[in-house]
N, C-alpha and C. Protein backbone atom coordinates (compact mmCIF):
# COMPACT_ATOMS: atom_id res chain seq x y z
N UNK A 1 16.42 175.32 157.21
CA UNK A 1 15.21 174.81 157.84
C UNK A 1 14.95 175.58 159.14
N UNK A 2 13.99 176.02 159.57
CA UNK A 2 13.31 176.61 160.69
C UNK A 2 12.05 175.84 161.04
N UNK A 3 11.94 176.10 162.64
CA UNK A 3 10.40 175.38 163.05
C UNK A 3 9.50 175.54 162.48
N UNK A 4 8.98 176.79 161.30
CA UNK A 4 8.40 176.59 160.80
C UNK A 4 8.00 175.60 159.53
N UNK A 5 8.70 175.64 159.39
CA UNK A 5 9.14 174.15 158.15
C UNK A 5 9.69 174.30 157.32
N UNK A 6 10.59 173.99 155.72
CA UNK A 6 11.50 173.40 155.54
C UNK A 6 11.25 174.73 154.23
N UNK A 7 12.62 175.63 154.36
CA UNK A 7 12.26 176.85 153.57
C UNK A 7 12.75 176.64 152.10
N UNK A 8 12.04 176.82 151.75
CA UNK A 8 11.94 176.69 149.70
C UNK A 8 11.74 178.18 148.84
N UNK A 9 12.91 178.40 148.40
CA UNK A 9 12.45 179.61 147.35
C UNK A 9 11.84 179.18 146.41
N UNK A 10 10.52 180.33 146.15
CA UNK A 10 10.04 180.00 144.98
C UNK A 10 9.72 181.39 143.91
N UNK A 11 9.86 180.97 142.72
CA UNK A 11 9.78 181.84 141.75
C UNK A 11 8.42 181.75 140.82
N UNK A 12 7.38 182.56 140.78
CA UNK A 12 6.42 182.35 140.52
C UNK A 12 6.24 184.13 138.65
N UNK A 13 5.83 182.86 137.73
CA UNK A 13 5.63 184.42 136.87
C UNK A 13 4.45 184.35 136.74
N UNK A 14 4.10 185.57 135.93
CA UNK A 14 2.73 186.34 135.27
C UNK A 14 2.94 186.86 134.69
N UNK A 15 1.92 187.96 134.36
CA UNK A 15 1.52 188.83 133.41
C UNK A 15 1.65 190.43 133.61
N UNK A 16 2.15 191.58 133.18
CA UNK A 16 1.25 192.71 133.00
C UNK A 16 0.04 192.89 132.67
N UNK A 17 -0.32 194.07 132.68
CA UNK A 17 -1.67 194.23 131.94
C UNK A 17 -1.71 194.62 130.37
N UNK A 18 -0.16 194.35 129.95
CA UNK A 18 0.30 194.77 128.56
C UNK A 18 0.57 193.53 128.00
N UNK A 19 0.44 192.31 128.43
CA UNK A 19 0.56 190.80 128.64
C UNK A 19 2.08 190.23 128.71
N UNK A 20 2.91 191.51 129.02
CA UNK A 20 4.73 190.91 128.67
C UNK A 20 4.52 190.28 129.95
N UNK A 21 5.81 188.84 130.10
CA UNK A 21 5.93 188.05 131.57
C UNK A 21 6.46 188.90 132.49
N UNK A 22 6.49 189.02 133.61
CA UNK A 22 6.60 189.30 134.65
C UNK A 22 7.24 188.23 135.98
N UNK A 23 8.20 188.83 136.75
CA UNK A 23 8.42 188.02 137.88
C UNK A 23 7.36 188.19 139.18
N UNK A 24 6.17 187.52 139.19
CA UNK A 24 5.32 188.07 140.10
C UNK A 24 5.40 187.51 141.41
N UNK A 25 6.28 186.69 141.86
CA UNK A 25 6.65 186.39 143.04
C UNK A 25 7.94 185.26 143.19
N UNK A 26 8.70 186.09 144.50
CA UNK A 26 10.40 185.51 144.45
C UNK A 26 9.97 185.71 145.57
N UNK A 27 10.05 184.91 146.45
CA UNK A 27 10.32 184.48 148.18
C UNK A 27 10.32 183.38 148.59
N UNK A 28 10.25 183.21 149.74
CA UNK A 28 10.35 182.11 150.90
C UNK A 28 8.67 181.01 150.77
N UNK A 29 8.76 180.38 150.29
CA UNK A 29 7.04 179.54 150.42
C UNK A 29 6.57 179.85 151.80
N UNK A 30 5.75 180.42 151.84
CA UNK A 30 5.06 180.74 152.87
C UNK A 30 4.20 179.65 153.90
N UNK A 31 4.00 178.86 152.81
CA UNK A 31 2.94 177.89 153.23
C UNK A 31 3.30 176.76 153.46
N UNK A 32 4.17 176.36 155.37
CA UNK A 32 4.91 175.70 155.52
C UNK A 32 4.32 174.40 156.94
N UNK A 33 4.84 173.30 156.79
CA UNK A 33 4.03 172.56 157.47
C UNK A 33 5.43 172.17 158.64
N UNK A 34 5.53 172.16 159.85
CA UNK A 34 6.53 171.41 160.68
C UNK A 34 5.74 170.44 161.39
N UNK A 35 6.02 169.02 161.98
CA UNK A 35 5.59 168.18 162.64
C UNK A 35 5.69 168.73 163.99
N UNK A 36 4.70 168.62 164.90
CA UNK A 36 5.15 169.33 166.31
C UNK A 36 5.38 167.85 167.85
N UNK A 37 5.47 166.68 166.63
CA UNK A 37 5.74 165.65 167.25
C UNK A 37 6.55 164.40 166.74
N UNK A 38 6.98 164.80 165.30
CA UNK A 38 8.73 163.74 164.79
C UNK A 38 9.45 164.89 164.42
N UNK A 39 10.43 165.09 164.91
CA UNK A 39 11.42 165.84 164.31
C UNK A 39 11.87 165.54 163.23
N UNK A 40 11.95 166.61 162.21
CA UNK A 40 12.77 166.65 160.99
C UNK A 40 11.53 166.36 160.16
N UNK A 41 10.64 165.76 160.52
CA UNK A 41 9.41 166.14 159.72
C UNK A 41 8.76 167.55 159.08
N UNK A 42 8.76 167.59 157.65
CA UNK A 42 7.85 168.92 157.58
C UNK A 42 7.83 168.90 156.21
N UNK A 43 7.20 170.10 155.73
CA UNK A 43 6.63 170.12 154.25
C UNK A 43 6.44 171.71 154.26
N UNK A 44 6.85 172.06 152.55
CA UNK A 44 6.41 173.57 152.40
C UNK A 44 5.40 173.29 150.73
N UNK A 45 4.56 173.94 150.53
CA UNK A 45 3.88 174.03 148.80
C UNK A 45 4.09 175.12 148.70
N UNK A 46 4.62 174.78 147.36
CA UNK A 46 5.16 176.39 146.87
C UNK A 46 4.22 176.74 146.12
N UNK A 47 3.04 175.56 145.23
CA UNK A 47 2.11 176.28 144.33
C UNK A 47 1.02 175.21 144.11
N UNK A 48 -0.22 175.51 143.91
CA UNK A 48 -1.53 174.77 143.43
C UNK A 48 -2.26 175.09 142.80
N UNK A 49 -2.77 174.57 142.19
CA UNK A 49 -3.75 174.75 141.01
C UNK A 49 -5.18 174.25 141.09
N UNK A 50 -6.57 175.21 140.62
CA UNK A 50 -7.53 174.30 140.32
C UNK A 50 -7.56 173.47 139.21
N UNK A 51 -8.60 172.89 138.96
CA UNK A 51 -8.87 172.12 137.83
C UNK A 51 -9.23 172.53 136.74
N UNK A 52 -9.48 173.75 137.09
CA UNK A 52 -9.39 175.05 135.52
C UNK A 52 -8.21 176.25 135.69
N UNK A 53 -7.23 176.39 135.36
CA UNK A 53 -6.07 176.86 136.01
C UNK A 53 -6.12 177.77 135.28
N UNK A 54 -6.08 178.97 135.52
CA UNK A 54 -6.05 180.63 135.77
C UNK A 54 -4.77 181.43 135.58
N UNK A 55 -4.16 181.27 134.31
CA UNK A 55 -3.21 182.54 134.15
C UNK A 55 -3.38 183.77 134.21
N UNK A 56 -4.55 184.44 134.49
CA UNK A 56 -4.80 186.00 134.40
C UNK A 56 -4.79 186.27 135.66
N UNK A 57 -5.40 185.41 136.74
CA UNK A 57 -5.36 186.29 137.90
C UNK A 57 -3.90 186.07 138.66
N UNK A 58 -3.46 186.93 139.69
CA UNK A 58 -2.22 187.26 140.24
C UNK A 58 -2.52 186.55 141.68
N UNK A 59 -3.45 186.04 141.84
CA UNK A 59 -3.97 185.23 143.37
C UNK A 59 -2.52 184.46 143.43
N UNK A 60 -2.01 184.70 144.70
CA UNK A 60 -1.42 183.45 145.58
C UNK A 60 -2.58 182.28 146.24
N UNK A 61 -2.71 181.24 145.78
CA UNK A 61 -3.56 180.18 146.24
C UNK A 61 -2.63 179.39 147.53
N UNK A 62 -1.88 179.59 147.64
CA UNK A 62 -0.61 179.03 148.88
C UNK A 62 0.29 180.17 150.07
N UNK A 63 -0.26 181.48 149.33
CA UNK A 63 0.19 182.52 150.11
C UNK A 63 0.29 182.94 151.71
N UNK A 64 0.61 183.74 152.56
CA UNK A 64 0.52 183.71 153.66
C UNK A 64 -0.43 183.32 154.06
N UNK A 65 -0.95 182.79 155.45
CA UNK A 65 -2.18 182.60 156.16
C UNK A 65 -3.36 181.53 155.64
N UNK A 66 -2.67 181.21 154.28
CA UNK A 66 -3.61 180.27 153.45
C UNK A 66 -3.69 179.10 153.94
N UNK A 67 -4.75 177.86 153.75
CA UNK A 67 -4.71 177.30 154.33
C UNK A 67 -3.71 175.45 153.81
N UNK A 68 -3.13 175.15 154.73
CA UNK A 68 -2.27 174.08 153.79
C UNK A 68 -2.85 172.83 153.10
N UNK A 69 -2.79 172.93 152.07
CA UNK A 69 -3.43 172.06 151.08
C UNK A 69 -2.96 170.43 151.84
N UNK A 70 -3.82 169.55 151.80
CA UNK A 70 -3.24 168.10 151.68
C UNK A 70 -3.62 167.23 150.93
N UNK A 71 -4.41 166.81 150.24
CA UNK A 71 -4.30 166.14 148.74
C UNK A 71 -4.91 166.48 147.55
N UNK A 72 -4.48 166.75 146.39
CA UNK A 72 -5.51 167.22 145.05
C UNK A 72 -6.89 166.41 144.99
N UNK A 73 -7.90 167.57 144.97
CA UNK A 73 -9.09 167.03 144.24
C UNK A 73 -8.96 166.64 142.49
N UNK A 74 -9.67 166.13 141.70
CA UNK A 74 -9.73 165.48 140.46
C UNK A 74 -9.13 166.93 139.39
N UNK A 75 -8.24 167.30 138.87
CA UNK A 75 -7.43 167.68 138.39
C UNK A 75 -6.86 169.00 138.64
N UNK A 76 -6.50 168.81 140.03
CA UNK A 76 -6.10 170.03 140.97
C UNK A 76 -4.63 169.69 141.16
N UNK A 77 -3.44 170.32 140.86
CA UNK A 77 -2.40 170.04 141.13
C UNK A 77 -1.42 170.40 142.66
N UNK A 78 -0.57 170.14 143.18
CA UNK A 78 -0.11 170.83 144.58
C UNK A 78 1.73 170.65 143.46
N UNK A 79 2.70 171.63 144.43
CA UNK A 79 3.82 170.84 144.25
C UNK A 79 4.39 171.19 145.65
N UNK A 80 4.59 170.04 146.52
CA UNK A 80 5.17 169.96 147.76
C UNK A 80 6.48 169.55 147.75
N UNK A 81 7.35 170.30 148.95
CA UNK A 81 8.63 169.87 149.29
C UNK A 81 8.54 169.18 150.30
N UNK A 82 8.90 167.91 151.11
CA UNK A 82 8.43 167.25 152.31
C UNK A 82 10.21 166.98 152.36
N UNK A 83 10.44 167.14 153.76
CA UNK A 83 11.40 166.32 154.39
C UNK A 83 10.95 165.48 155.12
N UNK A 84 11.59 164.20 154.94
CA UNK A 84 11.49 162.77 155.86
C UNK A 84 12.85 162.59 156.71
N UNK A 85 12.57 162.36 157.96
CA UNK A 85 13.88 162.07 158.68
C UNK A 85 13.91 160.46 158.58
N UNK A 86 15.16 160.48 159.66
CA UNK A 86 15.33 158.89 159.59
C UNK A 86 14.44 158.14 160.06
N UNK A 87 13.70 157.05 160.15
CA UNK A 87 12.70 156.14 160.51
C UNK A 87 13.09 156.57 161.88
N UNK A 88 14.29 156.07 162.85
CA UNK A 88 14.18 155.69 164.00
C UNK A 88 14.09 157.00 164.69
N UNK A 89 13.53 158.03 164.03
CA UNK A 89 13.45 159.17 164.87
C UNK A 89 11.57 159.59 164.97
N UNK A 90 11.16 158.34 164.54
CA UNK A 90 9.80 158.49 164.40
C UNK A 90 9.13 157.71 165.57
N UNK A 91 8.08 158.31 166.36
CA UNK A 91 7.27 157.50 167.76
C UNK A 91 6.37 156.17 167.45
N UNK A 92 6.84 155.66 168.45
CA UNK A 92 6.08 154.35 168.12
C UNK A 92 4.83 153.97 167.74
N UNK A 93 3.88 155.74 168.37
CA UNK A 93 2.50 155.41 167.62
C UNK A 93 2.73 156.71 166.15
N UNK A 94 3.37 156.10 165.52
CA UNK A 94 4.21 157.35 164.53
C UNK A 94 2.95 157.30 162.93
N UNK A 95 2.12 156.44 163.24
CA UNK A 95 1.01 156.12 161.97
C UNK A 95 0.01 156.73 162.56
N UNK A 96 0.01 156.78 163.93
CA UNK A 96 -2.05 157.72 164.33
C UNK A 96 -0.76 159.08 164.05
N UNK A 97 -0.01 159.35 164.86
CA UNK A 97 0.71 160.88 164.56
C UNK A 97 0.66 161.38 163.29
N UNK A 98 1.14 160.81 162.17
CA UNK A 98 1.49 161.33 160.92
C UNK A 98 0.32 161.46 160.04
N UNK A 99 -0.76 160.85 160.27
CA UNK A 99 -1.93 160.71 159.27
C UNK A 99 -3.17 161.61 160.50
N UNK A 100 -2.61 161.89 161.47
CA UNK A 100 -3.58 162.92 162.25
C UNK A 100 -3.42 164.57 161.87
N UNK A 101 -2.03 164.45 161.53
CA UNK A 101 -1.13 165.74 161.52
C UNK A 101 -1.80 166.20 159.91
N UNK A 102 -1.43 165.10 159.39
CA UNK A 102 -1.74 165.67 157.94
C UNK A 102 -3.19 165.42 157.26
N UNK A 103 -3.97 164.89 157.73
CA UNK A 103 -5.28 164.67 158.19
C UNK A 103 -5.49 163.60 156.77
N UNK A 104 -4.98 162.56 156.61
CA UNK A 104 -5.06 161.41 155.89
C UNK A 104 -5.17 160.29 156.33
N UNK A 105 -6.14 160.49 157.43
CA UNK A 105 -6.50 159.22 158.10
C UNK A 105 -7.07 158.23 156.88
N UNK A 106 -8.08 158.60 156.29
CA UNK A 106 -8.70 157.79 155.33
C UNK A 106 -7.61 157.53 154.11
N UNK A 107 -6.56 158.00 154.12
CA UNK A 107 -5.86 157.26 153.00
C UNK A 107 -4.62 156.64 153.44
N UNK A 108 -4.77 156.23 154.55
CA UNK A 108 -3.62 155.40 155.78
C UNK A 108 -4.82 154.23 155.93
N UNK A 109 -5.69 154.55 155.94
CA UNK A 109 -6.78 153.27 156.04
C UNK A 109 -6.84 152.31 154.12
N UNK A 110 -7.14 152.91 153.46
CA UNK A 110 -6.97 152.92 152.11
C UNK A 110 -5.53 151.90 151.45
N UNK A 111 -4.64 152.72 152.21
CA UNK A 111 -3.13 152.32 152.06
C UNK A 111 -2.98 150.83 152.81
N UNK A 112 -3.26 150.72 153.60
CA UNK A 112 -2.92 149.40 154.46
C UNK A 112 -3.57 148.04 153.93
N UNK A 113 -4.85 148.02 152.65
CA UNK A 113 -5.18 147.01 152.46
C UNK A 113 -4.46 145.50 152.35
N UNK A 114 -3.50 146.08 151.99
CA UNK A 114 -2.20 145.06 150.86
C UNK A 114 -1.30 144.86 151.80
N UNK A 115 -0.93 145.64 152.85
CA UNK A 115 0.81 146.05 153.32
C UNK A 115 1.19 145.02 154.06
N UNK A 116 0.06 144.91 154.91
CA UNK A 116 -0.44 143.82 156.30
C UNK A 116 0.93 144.78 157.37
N UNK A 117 0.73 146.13 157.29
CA UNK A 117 1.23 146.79 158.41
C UNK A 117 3.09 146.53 158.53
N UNK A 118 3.32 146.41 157.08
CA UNK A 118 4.89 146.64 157.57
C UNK A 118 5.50 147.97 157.28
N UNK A 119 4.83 148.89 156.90
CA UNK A 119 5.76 150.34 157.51
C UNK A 119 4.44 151.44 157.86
N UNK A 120 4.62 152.04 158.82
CA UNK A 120 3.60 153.01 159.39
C UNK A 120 3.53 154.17 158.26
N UNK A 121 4.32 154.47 157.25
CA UNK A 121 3.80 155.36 156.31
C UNK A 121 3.00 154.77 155.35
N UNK A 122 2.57 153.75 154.87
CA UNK A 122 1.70 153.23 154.10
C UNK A 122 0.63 154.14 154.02
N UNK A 123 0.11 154.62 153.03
CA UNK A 123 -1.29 155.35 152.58
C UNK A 123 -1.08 155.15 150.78
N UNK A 124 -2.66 155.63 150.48
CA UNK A 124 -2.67 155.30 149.51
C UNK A 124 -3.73 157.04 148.76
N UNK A 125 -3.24 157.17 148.06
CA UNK A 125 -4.07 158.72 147.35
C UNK A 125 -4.62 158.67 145.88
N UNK A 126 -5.91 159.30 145.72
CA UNK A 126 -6.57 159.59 144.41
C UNK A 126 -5.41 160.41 143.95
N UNK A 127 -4.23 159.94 142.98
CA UNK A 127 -3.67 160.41 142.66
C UNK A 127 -2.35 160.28 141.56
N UNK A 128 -1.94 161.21 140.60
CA UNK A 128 -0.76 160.52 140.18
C UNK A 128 0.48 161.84 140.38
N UNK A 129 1.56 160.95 141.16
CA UNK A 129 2.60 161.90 141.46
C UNK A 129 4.06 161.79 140.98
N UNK A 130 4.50 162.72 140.79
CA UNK A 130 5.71 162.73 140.48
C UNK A 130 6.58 162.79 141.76
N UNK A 131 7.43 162.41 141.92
CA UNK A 131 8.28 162.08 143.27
C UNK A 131 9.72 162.32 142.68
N UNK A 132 10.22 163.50 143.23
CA UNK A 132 11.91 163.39 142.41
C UNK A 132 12.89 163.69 143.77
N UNK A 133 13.69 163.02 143.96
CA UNK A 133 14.51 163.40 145.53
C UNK A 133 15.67 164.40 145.33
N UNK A 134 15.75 165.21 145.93
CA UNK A 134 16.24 165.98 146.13
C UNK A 134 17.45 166.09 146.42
N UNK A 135 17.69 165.68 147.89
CA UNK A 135 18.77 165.55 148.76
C UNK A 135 18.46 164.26 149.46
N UNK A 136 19.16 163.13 149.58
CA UNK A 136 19.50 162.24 150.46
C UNK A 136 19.25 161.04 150.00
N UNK A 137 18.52 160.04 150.54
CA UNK A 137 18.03 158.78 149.88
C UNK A 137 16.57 158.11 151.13
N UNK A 138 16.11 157.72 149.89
CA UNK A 138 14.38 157.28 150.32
C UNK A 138 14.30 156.25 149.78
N UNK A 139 13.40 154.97 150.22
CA UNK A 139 12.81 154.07 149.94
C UNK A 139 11.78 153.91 149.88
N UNK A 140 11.30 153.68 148.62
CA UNK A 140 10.13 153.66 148.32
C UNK A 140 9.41 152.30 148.45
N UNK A 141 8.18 151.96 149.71
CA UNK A 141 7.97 150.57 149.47
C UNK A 141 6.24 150.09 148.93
N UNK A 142 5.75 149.46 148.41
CA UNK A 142 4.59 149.28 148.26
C UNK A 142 3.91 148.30 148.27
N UNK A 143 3.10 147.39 147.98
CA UNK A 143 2.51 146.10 148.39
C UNK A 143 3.77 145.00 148.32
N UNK A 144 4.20 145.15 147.10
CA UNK A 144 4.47 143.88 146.75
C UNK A 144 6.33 145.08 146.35
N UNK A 145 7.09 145.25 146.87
CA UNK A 145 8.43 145.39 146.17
C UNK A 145 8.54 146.99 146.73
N UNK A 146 9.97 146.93 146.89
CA UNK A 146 10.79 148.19 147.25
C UNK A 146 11.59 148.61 146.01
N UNK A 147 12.22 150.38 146.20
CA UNK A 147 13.24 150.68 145.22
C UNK A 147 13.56 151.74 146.11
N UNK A 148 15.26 151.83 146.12
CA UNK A 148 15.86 152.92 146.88
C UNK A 148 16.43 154.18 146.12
N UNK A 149 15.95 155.11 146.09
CA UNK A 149 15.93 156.55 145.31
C UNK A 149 16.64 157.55 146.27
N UNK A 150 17.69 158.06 145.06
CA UNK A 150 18.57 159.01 145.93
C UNK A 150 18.54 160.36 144.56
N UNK A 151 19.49 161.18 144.82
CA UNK A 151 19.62 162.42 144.10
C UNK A 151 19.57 162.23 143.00
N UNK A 152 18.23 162.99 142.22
CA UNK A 152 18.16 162.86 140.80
C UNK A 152 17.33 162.35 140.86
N UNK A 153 16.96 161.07 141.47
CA UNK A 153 16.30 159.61 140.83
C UNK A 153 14.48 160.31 140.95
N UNK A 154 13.87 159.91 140.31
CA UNK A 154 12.55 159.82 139.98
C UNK A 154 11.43 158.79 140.32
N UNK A 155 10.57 159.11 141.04
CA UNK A 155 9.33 157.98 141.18
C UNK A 155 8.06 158.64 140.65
N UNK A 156 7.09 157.46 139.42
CA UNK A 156 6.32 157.74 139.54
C UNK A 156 5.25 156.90 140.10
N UNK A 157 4.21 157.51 140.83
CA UNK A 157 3.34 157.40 141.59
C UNK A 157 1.57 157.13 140.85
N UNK A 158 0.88 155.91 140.68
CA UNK A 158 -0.09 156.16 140.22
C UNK A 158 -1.35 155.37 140.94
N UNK A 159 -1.72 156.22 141.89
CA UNK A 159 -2.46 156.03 142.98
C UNK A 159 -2.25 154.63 143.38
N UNK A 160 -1.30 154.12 143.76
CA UNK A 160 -1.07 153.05 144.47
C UNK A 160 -0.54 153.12 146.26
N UNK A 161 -0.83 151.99 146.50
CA UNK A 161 -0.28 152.14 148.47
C UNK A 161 1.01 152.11 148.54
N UNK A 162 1.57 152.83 149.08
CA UNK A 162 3.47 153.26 149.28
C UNK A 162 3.17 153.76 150.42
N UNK A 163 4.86 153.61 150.63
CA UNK A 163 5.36 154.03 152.17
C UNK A 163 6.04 154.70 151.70
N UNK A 164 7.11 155.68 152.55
CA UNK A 164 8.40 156.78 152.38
C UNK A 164 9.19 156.37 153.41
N UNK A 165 10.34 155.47 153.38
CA UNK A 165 11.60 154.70 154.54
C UNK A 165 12.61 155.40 154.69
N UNK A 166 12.74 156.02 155.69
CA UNK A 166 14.21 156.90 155.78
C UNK A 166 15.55 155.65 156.51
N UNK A 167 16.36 154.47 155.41
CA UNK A 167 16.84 153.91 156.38
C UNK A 167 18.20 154.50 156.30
N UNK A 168 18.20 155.50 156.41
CA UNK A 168 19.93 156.53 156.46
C UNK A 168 19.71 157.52 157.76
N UNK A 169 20.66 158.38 158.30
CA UNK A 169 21.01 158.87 159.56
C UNK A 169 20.74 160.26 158.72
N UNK A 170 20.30 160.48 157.97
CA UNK A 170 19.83 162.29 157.55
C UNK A 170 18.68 162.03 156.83
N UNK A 171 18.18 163.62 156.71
CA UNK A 171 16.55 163.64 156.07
C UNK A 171 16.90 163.42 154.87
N UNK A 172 16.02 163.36 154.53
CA UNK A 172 15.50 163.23 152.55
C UNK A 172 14.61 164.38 152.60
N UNK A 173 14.83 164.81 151.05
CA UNK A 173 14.40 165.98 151.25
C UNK A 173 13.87 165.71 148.96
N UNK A 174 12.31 165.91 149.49
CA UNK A 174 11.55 165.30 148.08
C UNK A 174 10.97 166.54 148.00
N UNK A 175 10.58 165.97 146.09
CA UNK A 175 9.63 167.09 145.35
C UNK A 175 8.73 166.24 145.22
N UNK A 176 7.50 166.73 145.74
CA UNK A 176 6.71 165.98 144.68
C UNK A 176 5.07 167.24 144.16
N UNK A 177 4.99 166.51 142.86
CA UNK A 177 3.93 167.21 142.33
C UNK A 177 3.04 166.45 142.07
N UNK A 178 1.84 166.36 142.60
CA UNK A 178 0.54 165.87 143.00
C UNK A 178 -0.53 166.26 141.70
N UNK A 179 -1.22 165.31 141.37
CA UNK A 179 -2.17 165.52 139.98
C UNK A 179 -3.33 164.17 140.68
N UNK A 180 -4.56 165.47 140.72
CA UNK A 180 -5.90 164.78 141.44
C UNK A 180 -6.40 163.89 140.36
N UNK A 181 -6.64 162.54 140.45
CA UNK A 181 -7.04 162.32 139.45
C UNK A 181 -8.55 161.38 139.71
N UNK A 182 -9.46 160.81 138.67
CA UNK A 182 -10.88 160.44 138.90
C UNK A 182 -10.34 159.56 140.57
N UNK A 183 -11.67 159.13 141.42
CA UNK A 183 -11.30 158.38 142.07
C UNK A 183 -11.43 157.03 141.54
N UNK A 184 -10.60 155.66 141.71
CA UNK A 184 -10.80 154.33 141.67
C UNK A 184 -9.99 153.34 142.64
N UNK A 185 -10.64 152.59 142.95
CA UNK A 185 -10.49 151.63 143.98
C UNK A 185 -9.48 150.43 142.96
N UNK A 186 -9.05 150.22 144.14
CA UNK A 186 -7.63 148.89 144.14
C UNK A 186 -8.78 147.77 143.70
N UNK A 187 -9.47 147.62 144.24
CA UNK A 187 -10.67 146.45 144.05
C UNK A 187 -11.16 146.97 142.04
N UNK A 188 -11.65 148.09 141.77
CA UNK A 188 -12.16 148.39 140.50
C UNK A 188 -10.68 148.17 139.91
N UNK A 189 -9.55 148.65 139.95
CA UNK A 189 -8.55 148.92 139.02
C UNK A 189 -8.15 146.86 138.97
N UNK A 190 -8.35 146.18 139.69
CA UNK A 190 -7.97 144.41 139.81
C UNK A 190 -8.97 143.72 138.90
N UNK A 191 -10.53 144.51 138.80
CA UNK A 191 -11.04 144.08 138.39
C UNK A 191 -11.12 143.85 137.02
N UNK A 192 -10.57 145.62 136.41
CA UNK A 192 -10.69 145.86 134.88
C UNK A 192 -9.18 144.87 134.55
N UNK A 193 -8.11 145.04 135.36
CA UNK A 193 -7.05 144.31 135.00
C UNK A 193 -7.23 142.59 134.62
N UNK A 194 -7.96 142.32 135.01
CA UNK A 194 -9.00 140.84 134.97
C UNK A 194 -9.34 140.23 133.32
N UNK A 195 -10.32 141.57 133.60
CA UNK A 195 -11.20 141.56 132.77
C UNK A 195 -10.23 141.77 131.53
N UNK A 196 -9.56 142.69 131.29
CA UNK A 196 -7.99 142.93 130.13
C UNK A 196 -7.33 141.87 130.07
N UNK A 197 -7.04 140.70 130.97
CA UNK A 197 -6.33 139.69 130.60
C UNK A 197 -7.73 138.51 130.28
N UNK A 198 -8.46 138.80 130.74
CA UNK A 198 -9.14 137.25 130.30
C UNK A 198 -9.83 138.02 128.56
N UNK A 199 -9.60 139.05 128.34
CA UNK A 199 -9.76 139.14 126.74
C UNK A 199 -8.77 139.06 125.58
N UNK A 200 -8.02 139.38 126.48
CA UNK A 200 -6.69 138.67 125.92
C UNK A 200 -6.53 137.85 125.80
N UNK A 201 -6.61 137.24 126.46
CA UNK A 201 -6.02 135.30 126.33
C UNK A 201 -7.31 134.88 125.37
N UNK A 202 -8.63 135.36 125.26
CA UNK A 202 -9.49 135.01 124.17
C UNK A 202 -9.14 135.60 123.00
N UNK A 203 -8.03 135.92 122.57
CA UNK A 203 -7.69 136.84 121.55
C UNK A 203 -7.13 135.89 120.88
């Protein structure tokens, strides 16, 4: 790890122009995020995709100087590495910090409907993610119920409000791969759920 943020090799293939695969990029993710106000905070994307995804061209979309992606539009993929430190190394106004930094104010607003403000990472994203931990252990919390995920373990994510709890003395250190998906509201998704059980029970 360096101040610049949290270094990830990545191995990227392609094509010739004879169409055999190719190793078209082996380095350092370039495209790295450090917090410049919680330590141990940070994030690198090693790769993204549009919503019509492009095997012919050789574009780095995450490459040097690029600019850092923060959430998929409707079937735009990211795959981010984020380290989370321990909670108590986070500032007391650690929810305007973290959702200023990563500019998810509106899905820290989004996120909080349900929570009634018990962990400052609460947000909520047009999105479905894969969450696999890496190194350490994370808690995953969301309206209604927690689960504590360590090496190996898997979360999936389907646009619901969650937090990320570091309650251990080292970072966690996550994958996650991000899939933009239509937008729908907690209010529309309660409603059709409604509507699915009261046809049911007329069944």
């Amino acid at each position: 790890m360096t101040d610049k943020g949290p270094q990830v090799r990545r191995v990227v293939t392609g094509h010739d122009d004879a169409g055999r695969a190719v190793i078209l990029i082996d380095d350092l993710a370039p495209n790295t995020f450090r917090s410049p106000s919680i330590p141990g905070f940070g994030a690198a994307v090693a790769w993204m995709s549009d919503a019509r995804v492009n095997h012919v061209t050789d574009h780095d979309p995450v490459g040097q100087d690029s600019p850092t992606p923060g959430f998929p539009g409707v079937g735009e993929t990211i795959i981010r590495i984020a380290e989370f430190p321990p909670d108590k190394n986070y500032p007391v106004d650690a929810q305007e910090k973290i959702f200023d930094e990563i500019d998810g104010k509106e899905e820290a607003a989004d996120g909080s409907k349900h929570s009634a403000g018990k962990h400052f990472w609460f947000h909520r994203t047009e999105s479905l993610d894969y969450a696999i931990v890496l190194e350490g252990e994370i808690t995953l919390l969301v309206d209604e119920g927690e689960a504590t995920l360590r090496a190996g373990d898997v979360a999936v994510q389907r646009a619901t409000s969650h937090a990320w709890s570091n309650r251990t003395d080292r970072i966690a250190r996550i994958a996650f791969v991000l899939i933009g998906t239509e937008p729908i509201s907690t209010d529309e998704i309660a409603r059709h759920r409604s509507a699915s059980t009261a046809s049911s029970n007329r069944k």
